[in-house]
PDB file of N, CA and C in Angstrom:
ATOM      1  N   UNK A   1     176.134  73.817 115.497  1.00  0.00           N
ATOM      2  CA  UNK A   1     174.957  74.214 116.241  1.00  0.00           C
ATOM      3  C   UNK A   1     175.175  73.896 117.715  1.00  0.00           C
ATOM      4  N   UNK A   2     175.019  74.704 118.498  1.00  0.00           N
ATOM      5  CA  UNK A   2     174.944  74.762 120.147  1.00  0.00           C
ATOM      6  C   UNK A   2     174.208  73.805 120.348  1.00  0.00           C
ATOM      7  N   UNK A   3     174.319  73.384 121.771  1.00  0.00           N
ATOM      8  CA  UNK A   3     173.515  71.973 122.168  1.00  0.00           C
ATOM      9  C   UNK A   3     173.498  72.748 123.659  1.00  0.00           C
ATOM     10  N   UNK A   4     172.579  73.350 124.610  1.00  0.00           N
ATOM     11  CA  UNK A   4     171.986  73.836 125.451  1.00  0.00           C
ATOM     12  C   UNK A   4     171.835  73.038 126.432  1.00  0.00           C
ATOM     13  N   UNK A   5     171.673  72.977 127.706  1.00  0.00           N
ATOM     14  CA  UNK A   5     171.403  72.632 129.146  1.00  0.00           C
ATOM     15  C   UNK A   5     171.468  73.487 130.238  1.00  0.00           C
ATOM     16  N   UNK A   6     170.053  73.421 130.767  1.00  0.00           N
ATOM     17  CA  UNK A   6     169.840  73.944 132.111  1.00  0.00           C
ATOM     18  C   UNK A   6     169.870  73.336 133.389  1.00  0.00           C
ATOM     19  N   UNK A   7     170.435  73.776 134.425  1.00  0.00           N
ATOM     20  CA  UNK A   7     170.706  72.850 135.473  1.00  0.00           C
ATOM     21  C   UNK A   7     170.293  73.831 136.295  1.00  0.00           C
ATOM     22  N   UNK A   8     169.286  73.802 137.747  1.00  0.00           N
ATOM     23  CA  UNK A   8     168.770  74.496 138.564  1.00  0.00           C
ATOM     24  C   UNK A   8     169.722  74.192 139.502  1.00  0.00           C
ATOM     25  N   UNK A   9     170.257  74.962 140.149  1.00  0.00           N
ATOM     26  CA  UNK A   9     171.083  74.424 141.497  1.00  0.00           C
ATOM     27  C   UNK A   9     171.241  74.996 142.570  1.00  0.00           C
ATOM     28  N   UNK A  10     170.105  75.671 142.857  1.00  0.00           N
ATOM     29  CA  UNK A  10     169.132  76.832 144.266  1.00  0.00           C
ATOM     30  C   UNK A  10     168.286  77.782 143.891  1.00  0.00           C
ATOM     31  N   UNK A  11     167.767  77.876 144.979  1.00  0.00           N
ATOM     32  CA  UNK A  11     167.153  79.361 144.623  1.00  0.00           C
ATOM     33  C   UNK A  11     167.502  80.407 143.387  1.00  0.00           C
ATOM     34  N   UNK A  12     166.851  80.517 142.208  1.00  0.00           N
ATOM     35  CA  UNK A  12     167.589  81.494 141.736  1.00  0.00           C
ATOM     36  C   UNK A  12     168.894  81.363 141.312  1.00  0.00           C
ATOM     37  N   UNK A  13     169.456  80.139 141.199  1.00  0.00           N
ATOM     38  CA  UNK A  13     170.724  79.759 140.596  1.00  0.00           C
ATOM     39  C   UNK A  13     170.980  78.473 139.427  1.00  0.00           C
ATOM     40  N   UNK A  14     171.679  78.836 138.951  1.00  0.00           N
ATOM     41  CA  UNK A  14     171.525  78.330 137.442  1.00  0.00           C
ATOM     42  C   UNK A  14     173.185  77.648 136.964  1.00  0.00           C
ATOM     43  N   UNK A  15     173.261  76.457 136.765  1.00  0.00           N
ATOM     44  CA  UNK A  15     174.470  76.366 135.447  1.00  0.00           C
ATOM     45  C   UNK A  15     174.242  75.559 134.103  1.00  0.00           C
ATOM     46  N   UNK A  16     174.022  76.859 133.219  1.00  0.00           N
ATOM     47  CA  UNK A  16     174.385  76.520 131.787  1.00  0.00           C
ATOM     48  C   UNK A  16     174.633  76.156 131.282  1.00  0.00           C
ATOM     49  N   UNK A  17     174.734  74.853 130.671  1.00  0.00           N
ATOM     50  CA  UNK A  17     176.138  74.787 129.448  1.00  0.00           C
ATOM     51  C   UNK A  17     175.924  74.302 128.325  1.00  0.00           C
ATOM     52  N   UNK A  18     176.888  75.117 127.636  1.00  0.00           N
ATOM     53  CA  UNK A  18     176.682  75.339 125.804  1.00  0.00           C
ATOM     54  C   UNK A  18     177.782  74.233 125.174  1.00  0.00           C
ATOM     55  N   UNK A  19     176.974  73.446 124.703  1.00  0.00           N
ATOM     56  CA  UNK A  19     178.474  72.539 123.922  1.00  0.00           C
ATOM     57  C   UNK A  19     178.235  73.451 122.260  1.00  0.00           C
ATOM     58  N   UNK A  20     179.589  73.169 122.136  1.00  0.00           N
ATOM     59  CA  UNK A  20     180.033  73.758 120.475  1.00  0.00           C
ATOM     60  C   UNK A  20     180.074  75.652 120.637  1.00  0.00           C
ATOM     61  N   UNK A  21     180.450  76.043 121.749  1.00  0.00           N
ATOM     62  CA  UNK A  21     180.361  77.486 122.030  1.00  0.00           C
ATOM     63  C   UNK A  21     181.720  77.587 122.193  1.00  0.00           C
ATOM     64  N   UNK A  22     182.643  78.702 122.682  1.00  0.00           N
ATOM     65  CA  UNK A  22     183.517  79.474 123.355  1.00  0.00           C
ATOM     66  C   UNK A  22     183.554  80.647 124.228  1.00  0.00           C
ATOM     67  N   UNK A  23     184.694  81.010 124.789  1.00  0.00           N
ATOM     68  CA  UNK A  23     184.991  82.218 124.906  1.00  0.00           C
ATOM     69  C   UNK A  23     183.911  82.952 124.498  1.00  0.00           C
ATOM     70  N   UNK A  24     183.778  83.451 123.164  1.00  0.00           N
ATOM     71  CA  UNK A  24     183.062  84.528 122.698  1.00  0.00           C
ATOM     72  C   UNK A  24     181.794  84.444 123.644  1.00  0.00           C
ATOM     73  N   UNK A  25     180.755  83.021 123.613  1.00  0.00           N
ATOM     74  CA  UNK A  25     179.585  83.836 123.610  1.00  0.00           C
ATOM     75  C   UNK A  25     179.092  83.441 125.553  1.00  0.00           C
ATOM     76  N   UNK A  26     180.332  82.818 125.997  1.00  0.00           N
ATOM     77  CA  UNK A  26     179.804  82.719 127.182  1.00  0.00           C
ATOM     78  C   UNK A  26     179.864  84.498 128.146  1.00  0.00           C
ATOM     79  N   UNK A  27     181.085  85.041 127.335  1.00  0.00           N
ATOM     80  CA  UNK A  27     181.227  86.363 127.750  1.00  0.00           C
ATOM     81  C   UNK A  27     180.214  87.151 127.646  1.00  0.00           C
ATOM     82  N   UNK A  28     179.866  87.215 126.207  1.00  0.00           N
ATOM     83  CA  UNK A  28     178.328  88.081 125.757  1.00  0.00           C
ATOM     84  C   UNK A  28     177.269  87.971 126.568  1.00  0.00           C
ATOM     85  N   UNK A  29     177.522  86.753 127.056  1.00  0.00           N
ATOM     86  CA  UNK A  29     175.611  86.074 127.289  1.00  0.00           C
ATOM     87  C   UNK A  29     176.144  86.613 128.937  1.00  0.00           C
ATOM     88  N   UNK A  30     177.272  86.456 129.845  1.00  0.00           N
ATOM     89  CA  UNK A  30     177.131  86.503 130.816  1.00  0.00           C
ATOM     90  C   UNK A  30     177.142  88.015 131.145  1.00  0.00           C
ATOM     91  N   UNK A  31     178.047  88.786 130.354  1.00  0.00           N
ATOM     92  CA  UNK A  31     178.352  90.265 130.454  1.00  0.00           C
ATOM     93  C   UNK A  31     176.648  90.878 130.435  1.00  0.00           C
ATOM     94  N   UNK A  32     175.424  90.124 129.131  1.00  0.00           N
ATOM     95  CA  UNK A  32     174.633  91.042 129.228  1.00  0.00           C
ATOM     96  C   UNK A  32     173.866  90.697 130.366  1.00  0.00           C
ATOM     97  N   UNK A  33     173.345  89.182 130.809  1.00  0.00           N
ATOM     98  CA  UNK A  33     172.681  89.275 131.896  1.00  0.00           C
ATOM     99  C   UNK A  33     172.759  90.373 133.055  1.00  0.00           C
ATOM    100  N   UNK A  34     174.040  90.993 133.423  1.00  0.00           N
ATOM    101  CA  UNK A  34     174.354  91.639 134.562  1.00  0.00           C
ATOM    102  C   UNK A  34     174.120  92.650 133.502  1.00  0.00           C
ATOM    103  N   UNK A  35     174.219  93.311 132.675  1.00  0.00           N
ATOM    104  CA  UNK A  35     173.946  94.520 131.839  1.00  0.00           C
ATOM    105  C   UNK A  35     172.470  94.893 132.435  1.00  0.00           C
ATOM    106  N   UNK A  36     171.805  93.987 132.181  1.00  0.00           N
ATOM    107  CA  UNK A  36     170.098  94.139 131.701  1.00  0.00           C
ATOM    108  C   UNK A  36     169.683  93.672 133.228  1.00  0.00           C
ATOM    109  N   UNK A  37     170.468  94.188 134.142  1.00  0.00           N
ATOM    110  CA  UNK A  37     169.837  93.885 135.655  1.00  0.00           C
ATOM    111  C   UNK A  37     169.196  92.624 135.480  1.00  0.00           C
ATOM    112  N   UNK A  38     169.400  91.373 134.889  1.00  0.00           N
ATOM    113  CA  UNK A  38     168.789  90.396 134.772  1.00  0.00           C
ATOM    114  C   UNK A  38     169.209  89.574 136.231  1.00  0.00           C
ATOM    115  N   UNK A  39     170.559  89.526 136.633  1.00  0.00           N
ATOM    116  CA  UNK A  39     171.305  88.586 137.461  1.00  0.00           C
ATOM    117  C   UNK A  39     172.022  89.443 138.520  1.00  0.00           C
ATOM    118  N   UNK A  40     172.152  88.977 139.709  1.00  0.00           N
ATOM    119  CA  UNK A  40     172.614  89.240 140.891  1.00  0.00           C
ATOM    120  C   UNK A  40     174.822  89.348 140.395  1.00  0.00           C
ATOM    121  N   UNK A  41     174.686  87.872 139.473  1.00  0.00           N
ATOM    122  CA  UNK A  41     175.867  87.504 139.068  1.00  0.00           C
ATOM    123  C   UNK A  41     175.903  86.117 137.615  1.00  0.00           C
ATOM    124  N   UNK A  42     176.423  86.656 137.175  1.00  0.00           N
ATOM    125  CA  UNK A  42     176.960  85.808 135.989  1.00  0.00           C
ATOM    126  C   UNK A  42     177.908  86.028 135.943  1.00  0.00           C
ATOM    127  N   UNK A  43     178.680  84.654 135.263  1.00  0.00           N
ATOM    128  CA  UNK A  43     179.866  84.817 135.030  1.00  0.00           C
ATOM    129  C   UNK A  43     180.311  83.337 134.685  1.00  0.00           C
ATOM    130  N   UNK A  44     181.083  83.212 133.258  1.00  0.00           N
ATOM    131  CA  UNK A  44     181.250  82.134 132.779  1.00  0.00           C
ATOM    132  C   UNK A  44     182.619  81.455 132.857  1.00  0.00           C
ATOM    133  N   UNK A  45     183.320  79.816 132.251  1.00  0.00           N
ATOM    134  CA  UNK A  45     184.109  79.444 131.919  1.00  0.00           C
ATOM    135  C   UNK A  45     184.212  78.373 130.938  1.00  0.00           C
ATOM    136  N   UNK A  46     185.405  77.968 130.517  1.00  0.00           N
ATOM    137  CA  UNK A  46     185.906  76.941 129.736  1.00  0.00           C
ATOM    138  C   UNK A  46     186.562  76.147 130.614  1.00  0.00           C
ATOM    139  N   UNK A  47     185.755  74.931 130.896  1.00  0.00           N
ATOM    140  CA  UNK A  47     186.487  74.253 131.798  1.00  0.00           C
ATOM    141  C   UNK A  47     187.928  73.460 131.044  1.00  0.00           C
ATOM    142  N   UNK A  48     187.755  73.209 130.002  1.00  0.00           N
ATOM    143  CA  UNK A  48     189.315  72.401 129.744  1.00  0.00           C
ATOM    144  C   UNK A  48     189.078  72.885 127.968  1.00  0.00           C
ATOM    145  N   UNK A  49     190.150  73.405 127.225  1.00  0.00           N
ATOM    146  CA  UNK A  49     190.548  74.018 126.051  1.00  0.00           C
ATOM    147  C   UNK A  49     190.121  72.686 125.320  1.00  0.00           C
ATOM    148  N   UNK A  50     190.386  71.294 125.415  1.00  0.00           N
ATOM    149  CA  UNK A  50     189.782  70.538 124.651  1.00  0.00           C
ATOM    150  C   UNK A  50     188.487  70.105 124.407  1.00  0.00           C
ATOM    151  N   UNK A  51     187.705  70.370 125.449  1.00  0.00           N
ATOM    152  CA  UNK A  51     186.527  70.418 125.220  1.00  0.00           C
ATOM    153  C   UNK A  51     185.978  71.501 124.642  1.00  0.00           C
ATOM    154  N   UNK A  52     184.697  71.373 123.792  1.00  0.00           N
ATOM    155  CA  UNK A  52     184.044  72.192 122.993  1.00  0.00           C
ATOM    156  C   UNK A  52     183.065  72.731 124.050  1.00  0.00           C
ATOM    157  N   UNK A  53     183.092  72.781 125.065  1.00  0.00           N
ATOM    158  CA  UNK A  53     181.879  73.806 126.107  1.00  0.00           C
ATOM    159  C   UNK A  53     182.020  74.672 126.720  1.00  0.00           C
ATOM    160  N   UNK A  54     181.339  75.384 127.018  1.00  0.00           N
ATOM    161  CA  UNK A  54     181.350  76.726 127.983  1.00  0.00           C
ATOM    162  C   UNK A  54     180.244  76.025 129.116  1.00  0.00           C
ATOM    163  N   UNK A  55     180.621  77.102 130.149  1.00  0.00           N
ATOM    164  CA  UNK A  55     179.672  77.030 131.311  1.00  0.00           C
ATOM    165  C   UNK A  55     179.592  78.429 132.127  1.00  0.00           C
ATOM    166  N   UNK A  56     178.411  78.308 131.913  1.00  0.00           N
ATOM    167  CA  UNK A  56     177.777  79.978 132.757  1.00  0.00           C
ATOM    168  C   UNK A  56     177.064  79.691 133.984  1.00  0.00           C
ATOM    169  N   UNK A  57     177.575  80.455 135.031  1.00  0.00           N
ATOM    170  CA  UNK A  57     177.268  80.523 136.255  1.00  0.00           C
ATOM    171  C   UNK A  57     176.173  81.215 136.449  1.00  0.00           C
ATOM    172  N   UNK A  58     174.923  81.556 136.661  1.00  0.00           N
ATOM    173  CA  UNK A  58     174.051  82.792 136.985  1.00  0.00           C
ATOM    174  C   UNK A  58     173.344  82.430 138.543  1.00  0.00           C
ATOM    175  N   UNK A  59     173.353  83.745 139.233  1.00  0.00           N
ATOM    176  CA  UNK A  59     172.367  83.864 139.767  1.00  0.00           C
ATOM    177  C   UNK A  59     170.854  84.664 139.842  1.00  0.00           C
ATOM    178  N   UNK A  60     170.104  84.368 139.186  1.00  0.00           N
ATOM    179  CA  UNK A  60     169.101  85.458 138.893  1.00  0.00           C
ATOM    180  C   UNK A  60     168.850  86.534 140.183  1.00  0.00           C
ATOM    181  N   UNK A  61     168.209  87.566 139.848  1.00  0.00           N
ATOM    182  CA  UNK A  61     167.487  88.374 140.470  1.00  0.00           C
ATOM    183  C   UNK A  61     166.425  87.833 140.983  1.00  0.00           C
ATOM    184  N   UNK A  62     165.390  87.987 142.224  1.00  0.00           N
ATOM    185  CA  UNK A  62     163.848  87.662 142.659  1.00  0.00           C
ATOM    186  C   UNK A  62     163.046  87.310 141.271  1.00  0.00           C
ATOM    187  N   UNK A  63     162.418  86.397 140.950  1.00  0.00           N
ATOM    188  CA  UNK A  63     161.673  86.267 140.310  1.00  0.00           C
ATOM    189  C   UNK A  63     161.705  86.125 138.326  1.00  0.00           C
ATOM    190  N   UNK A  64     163.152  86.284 138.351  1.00  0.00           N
ATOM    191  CA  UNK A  64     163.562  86.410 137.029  1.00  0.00           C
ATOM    192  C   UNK A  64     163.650  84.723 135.935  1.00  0.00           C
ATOM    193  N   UNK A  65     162.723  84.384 135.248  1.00  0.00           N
ATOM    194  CA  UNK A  65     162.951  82.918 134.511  1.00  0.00           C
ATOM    195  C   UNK A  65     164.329  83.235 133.899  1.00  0.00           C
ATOM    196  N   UNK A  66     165.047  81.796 134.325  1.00  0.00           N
ATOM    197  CA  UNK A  66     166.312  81.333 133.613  1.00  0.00           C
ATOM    198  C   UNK A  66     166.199  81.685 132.049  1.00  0.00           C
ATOM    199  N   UNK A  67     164.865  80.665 131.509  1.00  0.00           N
ATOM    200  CA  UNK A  67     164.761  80.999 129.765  1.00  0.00           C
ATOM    201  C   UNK A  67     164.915  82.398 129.477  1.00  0.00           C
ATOM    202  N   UNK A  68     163.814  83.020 130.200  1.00  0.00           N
ATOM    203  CA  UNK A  68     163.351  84.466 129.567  1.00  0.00           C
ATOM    204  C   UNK A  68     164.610  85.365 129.982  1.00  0.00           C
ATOM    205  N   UNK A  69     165.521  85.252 130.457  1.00  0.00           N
ATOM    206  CA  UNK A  69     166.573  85.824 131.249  1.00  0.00           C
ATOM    207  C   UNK A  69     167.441  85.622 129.535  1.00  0.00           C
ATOM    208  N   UNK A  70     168.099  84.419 129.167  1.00  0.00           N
ATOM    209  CA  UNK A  70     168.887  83.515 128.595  1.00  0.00           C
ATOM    210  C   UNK A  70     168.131  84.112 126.735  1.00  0.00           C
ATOM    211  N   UNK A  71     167.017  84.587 126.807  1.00  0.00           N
ATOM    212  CA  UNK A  71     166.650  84.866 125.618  1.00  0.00           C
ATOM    213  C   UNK A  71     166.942  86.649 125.672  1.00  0.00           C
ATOM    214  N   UNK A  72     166.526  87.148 126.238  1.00  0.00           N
ATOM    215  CA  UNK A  72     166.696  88.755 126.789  1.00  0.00           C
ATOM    216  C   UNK A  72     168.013  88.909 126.426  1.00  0.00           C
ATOM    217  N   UNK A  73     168.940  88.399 127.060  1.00  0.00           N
ATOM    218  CA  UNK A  73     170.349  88.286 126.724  1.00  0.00           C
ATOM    219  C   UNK A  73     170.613  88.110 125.235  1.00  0.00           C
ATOM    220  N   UNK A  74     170.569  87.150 124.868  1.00  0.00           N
ATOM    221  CA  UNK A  74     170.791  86.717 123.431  1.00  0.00           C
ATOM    222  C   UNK A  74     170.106  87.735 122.071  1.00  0.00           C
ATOM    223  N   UNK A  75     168.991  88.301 122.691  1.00  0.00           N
ATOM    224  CA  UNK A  75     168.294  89.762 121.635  1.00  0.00           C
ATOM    225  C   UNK A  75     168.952  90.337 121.915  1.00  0.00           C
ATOM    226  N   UNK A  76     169.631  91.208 122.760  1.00  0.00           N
ATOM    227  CA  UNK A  76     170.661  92.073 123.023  1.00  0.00           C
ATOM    228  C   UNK A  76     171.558  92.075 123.006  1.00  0.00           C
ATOM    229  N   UNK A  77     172.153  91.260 122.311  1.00  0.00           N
ATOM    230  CA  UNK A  77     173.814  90.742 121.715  1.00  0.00           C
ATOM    231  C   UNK A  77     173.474  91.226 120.705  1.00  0.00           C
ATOM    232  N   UNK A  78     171.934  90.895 119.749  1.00  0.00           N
ATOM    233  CA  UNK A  78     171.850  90.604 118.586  1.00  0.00           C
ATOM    234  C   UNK A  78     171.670  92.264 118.120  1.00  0.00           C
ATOM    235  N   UNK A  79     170.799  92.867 118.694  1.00  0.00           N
ATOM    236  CA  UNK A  79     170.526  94.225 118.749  1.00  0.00           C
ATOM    237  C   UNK A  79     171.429  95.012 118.879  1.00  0.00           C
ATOM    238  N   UNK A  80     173.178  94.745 119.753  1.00  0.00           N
ATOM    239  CA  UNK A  80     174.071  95.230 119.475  1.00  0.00           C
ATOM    240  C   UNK A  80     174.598  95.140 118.501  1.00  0.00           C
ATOM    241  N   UNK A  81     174.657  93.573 117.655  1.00  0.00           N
ATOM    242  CA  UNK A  81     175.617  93.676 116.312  1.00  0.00           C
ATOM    243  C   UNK A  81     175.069  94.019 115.479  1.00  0.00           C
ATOM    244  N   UNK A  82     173.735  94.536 115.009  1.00  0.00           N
ATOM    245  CA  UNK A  82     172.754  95.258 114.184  1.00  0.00           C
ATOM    246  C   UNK A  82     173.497  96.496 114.137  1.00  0.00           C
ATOM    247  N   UNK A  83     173.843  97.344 115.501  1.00  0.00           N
ATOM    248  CA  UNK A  83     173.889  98.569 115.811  1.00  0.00           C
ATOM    249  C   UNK A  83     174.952  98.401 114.899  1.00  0.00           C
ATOM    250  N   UNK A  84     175.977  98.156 115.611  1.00  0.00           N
ATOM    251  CA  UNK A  84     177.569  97.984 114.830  1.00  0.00           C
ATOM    252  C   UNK A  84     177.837  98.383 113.704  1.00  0.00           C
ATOM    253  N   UNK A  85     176.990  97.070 113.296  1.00  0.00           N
ATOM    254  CA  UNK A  85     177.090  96.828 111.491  1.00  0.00           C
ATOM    255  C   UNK A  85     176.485  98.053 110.920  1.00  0.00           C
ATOM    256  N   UNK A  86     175.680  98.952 110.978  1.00  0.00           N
ATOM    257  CA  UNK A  86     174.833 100.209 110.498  1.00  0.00           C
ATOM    258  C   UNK A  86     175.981 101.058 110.737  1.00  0.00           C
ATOM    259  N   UNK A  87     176.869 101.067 111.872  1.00  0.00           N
ATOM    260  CA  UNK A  87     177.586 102.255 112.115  1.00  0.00           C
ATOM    261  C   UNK A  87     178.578 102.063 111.169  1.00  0.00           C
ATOM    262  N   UNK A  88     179.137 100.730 111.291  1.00  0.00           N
ATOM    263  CA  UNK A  88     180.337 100.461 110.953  1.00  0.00           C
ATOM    264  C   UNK A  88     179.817 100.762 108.779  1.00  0.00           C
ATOM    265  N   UNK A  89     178.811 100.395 108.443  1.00  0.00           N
ATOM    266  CA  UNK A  89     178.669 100.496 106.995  1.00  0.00           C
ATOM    267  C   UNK A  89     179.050 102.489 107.003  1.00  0.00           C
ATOM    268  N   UNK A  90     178.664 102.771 107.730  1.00  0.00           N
ATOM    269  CA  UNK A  90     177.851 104.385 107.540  1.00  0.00           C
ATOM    270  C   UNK A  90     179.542 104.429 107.291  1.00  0.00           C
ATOM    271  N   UNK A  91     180.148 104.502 108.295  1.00  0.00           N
ATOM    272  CA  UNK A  91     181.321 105.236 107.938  1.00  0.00           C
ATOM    273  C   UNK A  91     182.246 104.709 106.852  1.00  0.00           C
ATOM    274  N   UNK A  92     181.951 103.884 106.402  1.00  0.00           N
ATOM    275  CA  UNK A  92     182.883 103.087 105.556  1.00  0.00           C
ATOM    276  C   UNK A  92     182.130 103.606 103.860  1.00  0.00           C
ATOM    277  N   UNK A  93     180.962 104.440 103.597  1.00  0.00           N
ATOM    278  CA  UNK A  93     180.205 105.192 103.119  1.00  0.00           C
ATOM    279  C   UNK A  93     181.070 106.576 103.187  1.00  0.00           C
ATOM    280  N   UNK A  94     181.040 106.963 104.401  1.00  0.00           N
ATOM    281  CA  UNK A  94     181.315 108.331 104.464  1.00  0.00           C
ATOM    282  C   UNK A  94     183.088 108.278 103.412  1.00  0.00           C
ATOM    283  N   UNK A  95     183.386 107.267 103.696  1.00  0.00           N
ATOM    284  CA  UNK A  95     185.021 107.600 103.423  1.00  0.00           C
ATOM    285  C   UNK A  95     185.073 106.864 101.676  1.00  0.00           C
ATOM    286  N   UNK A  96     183.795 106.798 101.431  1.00  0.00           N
ATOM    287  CA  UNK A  96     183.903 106.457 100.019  1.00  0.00           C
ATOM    288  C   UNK A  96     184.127 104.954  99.306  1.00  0.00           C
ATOM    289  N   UNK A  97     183.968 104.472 100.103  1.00  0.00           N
ATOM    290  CA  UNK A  97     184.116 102.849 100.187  1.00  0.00           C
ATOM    291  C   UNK A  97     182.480 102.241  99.122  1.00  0.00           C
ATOM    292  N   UNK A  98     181.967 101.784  98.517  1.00  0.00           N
ATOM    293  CA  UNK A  98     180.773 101.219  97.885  1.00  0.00           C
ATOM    294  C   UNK A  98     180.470  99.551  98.509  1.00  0.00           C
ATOM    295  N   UNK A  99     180.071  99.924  99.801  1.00  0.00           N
ATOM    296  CA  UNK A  99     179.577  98.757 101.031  1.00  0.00           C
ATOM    297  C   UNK A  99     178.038  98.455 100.194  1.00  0.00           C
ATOM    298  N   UNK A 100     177.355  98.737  99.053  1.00  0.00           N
ATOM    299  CA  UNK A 100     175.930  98.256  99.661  1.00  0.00           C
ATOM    300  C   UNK A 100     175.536  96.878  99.979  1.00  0.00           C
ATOM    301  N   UNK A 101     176.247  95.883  99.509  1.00  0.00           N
ATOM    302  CA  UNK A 101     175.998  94.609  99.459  1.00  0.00           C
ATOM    303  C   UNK A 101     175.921  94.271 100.832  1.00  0.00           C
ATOM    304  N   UNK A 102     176.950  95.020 102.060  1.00  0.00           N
ATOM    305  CA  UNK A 102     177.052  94.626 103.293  1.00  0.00           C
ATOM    306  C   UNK A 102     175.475  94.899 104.072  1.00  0.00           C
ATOM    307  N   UNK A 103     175.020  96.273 103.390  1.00  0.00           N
ATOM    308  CA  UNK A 103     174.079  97.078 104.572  1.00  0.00           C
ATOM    309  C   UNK A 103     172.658  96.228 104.323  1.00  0.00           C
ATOM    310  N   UNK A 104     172.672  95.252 104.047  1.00  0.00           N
ATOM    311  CA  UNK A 104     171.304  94.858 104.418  1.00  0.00           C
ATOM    312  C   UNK A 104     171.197  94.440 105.922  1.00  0.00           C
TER     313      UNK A 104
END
């Protein structure tokens, strides 16, 4: 389980950090902020391979909450791998494969 921290550090600027995360989701979370016009700039790292944390850089947009920013993001990761998984069953259907157990 992730262990979360917010750190305010100007106007509209933010650092993150996720213990028990990686790679994977500092990319997701930072790629969608700038997706969803949430942030001016995001953009994450792994400060040392032995440690278990990530750290995300953001700068919000005028008026944008860190949380509500940081949750927006995280539905829209989730709303993408929904998509996926529907596509990815459909065709694996089409080609005759017996997925139902997957498509819930």
């Amino acid at each position: 389980m992730a262990n979360v921290s917010i750190q305010k550090r100007g106007p509209n600027s933010y650092i993150v950090e996720v213990r028990g995360e990686d790679h994977t989701l500092g990319n997701l979370i930072a790629t969608k902020l700038m997706e969803l016009g949430l942030a001016k700039l995001a953009y994450y790292e792994v400060p040392h391979p032995l440690e278990d944390r990530l750290v995300i850089y953001v700068n919000l947009k005028e008026g944008v909450d860190i949380k509500d920013a940081l949750l927006k993001a995280a539905n829209s990761v989730l709303d993408d791998n929904k998509e996926f998984r529907r596509l990815f069953v459909e065709e694996l259907k089409k080609r005759g494969l017996d997925v139902e157990e997957w498509a819930e």
